[in-house]
C-alpha atoms as a PDB file:
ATOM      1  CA  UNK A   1     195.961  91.803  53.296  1.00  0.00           C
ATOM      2  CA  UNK A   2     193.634  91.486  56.522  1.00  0.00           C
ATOM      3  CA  UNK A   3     190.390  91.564  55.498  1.00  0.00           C
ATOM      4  CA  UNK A   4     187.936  90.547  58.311  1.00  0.00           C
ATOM      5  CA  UNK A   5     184.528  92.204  59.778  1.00  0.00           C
ATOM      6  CA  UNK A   6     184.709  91.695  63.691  1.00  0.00           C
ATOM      7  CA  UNK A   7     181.008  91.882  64.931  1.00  0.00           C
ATOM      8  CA  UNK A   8     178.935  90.048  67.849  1.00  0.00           C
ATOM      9  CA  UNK A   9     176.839  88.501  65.765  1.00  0.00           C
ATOM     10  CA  UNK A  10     178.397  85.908  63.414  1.00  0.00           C
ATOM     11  CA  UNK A  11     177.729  87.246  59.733  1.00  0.00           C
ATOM     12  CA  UNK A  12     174.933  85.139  58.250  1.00  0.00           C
ATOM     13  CA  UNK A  13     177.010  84.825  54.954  1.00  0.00           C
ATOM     14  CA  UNK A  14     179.993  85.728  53.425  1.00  0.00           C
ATOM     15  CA  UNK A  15     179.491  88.823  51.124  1.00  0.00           C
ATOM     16  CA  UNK A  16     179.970  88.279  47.557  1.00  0.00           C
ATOM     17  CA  UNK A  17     182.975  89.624  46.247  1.00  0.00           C
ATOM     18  CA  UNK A  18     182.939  93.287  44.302  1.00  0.00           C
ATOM     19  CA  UNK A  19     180.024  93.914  46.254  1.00  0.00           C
ATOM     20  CA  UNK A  20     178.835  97.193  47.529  1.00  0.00           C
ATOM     21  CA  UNK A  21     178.923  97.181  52.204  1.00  0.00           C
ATOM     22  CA  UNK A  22     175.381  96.597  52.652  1.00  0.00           C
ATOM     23  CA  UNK A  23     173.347  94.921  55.233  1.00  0.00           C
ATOM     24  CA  UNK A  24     172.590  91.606  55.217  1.00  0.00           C
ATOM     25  CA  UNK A  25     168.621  89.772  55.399  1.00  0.00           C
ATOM     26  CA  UNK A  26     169.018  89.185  59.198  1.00  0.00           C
ATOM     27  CA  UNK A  27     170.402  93.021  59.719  1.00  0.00           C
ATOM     28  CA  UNK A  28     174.411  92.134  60.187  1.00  0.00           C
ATOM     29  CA  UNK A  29     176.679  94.169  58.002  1.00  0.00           C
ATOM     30  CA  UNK A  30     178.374  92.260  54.932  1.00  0.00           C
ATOM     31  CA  UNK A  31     181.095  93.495  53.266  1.00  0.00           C
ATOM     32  CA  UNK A  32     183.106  92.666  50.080  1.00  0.00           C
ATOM     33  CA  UNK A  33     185.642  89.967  50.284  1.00  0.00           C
ATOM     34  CA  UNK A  34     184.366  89.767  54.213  1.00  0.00           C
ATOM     35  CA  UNK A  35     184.408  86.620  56.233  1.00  0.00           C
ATOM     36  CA  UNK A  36     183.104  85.556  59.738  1.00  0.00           C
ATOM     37  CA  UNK A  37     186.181  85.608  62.443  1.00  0.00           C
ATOM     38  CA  UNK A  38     184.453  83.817  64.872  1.00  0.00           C
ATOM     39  CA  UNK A  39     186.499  80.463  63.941  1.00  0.00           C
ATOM     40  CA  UNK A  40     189.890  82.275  64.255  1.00  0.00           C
ATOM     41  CA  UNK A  41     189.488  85.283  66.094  1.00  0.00           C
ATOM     42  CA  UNK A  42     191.048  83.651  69.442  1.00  0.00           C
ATOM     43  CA  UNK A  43     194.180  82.876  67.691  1.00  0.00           C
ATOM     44  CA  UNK A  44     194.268  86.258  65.395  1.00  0.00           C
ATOM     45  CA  UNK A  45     193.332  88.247  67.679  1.00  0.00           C
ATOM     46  CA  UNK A  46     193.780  87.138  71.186  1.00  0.00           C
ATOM     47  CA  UNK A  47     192.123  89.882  73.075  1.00  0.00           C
ATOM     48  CA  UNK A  48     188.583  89.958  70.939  1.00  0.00           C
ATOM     49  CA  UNK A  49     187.169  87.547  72.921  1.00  0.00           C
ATOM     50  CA  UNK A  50     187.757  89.940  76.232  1.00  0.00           C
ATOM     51  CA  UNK A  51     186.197  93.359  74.300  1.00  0.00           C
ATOM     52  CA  UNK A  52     183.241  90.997  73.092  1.00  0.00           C
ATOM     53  CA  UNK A  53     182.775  89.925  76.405  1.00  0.00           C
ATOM     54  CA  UNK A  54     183.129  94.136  77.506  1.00  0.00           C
ATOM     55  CA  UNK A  55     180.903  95.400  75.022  1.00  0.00           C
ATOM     56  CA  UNK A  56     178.144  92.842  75.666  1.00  0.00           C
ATOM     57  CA  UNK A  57     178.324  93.217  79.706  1.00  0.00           C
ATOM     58  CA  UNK A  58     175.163  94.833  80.592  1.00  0.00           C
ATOM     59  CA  UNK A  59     175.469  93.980  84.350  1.00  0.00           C
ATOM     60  CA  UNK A  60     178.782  95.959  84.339  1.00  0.00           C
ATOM     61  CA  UNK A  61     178.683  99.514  85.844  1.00  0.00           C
ATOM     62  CA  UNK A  62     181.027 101.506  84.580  1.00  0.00           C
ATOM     63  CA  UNK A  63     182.383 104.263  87.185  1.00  0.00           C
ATOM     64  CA  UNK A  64     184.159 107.153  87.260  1.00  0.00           C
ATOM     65  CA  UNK A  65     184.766 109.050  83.688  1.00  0.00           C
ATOM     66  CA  UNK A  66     183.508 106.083  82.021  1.00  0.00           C
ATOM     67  CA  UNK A  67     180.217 106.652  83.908  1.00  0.00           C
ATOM     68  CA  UNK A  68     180.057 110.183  83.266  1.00  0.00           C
ATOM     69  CA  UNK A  69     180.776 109.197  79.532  1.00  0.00           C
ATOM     70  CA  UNK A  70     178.229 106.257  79.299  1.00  0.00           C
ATOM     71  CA  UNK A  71     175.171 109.033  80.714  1.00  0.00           C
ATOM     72  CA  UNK A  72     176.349 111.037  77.879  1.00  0.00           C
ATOM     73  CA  UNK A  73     175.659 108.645  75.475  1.00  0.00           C
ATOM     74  CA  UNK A  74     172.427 107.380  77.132  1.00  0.00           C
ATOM     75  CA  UNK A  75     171.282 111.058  76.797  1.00  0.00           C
ATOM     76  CA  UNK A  76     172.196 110.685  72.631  1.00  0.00           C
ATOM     77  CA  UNK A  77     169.378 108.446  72.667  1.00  0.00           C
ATOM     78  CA  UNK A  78     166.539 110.860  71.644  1.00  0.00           C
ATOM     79  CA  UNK A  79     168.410 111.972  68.687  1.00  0.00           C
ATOM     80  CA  UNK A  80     168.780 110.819  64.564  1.00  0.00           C
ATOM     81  CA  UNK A  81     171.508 107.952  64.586  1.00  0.00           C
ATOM     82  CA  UNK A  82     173.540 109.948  62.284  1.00  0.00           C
ATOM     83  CA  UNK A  83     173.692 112.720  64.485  1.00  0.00           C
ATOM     84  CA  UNK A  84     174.541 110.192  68.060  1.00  0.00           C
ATOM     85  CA  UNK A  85     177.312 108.665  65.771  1.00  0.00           C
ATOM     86  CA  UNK A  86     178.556 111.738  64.780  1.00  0.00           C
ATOM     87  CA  UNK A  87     178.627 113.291  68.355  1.00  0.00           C
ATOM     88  CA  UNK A  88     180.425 109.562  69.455  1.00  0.00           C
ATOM     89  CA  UNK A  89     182.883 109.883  66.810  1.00  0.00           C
ATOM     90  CA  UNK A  90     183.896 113.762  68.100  1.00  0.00           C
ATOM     91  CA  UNK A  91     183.831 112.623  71.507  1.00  0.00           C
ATOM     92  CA  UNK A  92     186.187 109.884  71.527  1.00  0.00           C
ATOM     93  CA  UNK A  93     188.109 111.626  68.837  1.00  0.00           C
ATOM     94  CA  UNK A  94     188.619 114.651  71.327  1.00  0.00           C
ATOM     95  CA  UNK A  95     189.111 112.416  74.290  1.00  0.00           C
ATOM     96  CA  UNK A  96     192.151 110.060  72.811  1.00  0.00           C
ATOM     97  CA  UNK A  97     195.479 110.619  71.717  1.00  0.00           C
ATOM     98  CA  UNK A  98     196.960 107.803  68.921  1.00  0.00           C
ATOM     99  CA  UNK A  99     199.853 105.778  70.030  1.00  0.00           C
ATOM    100  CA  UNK A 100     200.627 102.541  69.027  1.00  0.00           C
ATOM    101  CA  UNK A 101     200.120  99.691  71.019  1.00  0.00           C
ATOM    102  CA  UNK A 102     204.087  99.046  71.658  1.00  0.00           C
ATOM    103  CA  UNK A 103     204.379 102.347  72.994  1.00  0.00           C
ATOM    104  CA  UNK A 104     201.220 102.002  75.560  1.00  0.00           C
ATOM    105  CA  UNK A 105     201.205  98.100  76.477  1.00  0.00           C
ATOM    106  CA  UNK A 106     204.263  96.996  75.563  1.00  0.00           C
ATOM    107  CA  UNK A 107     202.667  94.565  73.275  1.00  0.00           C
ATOM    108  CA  UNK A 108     202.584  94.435  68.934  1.00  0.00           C
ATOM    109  CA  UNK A 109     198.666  94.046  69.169  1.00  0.00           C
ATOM    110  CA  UNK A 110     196.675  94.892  72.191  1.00  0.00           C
ATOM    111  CA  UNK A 111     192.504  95.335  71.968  1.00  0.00           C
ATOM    112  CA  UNK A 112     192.026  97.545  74.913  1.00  0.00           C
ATOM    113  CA  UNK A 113     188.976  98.200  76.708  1.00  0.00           C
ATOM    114  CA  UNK A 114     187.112 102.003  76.504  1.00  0.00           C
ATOM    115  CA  UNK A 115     188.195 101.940  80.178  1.00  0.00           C
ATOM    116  CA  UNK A 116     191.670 100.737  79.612  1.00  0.00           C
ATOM    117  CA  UNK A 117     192.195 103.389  76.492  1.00  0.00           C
ATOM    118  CA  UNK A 118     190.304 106.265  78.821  1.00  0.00           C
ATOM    119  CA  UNK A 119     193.090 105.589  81.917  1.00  0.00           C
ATOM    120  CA  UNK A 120     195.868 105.993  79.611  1.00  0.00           C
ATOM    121  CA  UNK A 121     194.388 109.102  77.550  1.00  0.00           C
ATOM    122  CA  UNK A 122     195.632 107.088  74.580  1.00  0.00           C
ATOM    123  CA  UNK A 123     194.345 104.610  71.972  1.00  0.00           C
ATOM    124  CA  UNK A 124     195.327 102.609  68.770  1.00  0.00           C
ATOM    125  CA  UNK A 125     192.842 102.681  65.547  1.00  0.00           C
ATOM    126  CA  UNK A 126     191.161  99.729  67.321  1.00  0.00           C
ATOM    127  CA  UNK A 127     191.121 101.155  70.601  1.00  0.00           C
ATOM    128  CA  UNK A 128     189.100 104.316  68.989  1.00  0.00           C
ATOM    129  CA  UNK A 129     186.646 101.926  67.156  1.00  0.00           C
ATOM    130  CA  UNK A 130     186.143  99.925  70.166  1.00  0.00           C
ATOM    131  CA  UNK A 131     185.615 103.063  72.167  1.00  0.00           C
ATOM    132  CA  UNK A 132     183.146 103.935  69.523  1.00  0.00           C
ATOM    133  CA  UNK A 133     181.329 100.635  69.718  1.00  0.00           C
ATOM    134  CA  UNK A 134     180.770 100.445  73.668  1.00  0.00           C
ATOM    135  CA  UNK A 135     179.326 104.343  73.874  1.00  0.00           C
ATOM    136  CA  UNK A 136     177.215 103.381  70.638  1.00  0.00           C
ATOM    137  CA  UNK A 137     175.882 100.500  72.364  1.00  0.00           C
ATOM    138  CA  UNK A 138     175.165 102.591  74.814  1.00  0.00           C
ATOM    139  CA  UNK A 139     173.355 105.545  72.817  1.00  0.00           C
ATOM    140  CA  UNK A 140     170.683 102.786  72.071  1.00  0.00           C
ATOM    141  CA  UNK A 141     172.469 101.513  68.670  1.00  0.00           C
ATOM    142  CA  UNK A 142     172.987  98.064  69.167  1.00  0.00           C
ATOM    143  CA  UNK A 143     175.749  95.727  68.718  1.00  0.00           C
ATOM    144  CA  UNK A 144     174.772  94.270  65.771  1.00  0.00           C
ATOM    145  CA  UNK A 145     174.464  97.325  63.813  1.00  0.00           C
ATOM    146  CA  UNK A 146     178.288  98.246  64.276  1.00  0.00           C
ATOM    147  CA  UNK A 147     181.260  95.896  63.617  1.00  0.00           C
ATOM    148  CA  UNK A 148     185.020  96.726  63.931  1.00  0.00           C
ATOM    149  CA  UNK A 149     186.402  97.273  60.612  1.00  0.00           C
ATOM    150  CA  UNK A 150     189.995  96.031  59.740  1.00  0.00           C
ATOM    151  CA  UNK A 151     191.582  96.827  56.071  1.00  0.00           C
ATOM    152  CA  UNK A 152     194.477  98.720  54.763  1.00  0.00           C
ATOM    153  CA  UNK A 153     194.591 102.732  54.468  1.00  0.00           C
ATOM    154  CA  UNK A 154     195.794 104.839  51.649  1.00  0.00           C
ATOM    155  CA  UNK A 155     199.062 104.202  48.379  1.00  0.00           C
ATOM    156  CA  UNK A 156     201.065 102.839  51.740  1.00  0.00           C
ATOM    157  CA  UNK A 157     198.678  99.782  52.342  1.00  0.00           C
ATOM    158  CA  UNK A 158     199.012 100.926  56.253  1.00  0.00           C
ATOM    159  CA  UNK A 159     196.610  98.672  58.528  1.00  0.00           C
ATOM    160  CA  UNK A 160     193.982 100.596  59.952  1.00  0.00           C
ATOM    161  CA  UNK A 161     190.468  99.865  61.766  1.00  0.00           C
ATOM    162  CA  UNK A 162     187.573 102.096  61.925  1.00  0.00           C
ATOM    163  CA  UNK A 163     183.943 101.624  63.382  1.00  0.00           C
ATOM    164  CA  UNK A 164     181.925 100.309  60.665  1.00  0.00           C
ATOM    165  CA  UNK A 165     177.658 101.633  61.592  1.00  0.00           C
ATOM    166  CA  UNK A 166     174.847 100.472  59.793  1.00  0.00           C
ATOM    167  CA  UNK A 167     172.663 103.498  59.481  1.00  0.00           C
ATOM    168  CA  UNK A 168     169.367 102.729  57.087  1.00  0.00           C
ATOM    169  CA  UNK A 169     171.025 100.959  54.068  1.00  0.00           C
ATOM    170  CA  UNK A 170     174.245 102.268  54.150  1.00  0.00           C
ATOM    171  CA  UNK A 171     177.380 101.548  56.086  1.00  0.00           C
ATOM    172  CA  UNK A 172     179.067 104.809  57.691  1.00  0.00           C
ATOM    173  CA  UNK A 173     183.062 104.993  59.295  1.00  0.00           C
ATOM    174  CA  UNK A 174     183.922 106.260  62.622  1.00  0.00           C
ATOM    175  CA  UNK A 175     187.776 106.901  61.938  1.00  0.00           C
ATOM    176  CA  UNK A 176     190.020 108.201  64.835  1.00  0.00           C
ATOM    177  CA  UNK A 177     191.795 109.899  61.661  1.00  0.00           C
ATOM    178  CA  UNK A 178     188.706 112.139  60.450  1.00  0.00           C
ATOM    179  CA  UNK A 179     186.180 114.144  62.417  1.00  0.00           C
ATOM    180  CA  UNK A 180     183.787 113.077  59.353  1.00  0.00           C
ATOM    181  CA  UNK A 181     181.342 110.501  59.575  1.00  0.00           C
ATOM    182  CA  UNK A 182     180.752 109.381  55.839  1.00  0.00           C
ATOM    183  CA  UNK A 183     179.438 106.011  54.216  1.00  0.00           C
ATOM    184  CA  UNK A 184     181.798 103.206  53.660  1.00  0.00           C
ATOM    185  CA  UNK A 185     181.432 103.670  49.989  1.00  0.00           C
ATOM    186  CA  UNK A 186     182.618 107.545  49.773  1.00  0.00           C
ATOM    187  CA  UNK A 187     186.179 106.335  51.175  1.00  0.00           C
ATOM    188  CA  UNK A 188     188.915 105.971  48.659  1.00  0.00           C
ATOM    189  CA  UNK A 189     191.520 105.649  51.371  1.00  0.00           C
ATOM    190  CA  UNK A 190     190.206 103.216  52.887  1.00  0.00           C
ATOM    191  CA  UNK A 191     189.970  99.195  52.301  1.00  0.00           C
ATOM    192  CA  UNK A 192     187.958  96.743  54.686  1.00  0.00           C
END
């Protein structure tokens, strides 16, 4: 079973198993049975190292749609966290179609950009959650609040990834699959 947290910041520790998600002493989320990527990330998931590189651009202007959509979530700014992650989540949700990544790049894994998923209407689970992360970011939640969560979903043990948020103590999920943002903890169908 994949079980890995995918942040910017390198997890301070590995979370002690049967744990409950919570954040760490230095702020970075920790789950249970959770381990730092950083190490093998380039050869797991070639592509990480590009949507790191994305999401942490701040000299990047993003035009077009994607500028019209970045405003947006500047203007979130003013509001509760829950209630900018919850307009994110309906956003992208409402934007995106699924498909898988065979159908749209012709590859078994791709980790597309927000501007990359936008041009193509279309998204895998990651693509959503990485969507999620970059108009986050740029509502004025940073990066190391959110992480890219990858586990299994439901009796079918079906990969899936969702945006992980660290919102006070708890850890809330930004699923492409539910219009519901809930904490980490209330999901039975899903695993990190």
């Amino acid at each position: 079973v994949l079980c890995a947290t995918f942040c910017l910041q390198q997890l301070a520790s590995p979370a002690l198993a049967n744990s409950p998600a919570e954040p760490s002493v230095n702020g970075t989320m920790e789950l249970p049975n959770a381990r730092s990527i950083d190490p093998v990330v380039d050869e797991m998931f070639p592509r990480w190292p590009f949507v790191r590189i994305y999401l942490a651009n701040e000299s990047r202007t993003p035009d077009g749609e994607m500028s019209e959509l970045a405003a947006w979530a500047r203007s979130l700014r003013g509001e509760p966290e829950m209630q900018r992650l919850r307009q994110i989540n309906d956003k992208v949700n409402g934007l995106l179609s699924y498909d898988t990544d065979v159908k749209l790049w012709h590859e078994t894994d791709y980790w597309e950009s927000p501007g990359e998923a936008l041009s193509r209407g279309a998204a895998d689970c990651e693509g959503f959650a990485i969507f999620k992360m970059y108009l986050a970011k740029e509502a004025g939640i940073p990066l190391e609040q959110t992480a890219i969560l990858v586990g299994t979903l439901g009796y079918a043990r079906e990969p899936h990834a969702v945006l992980g948020a660290k919102v006070g103590p708890h850890i809330v999920a930004l699923d492409n699959k539910s219009g519901s943002v809930v904490t980490l903890g209330s999901r039975s169908d899903f695993t990190p």
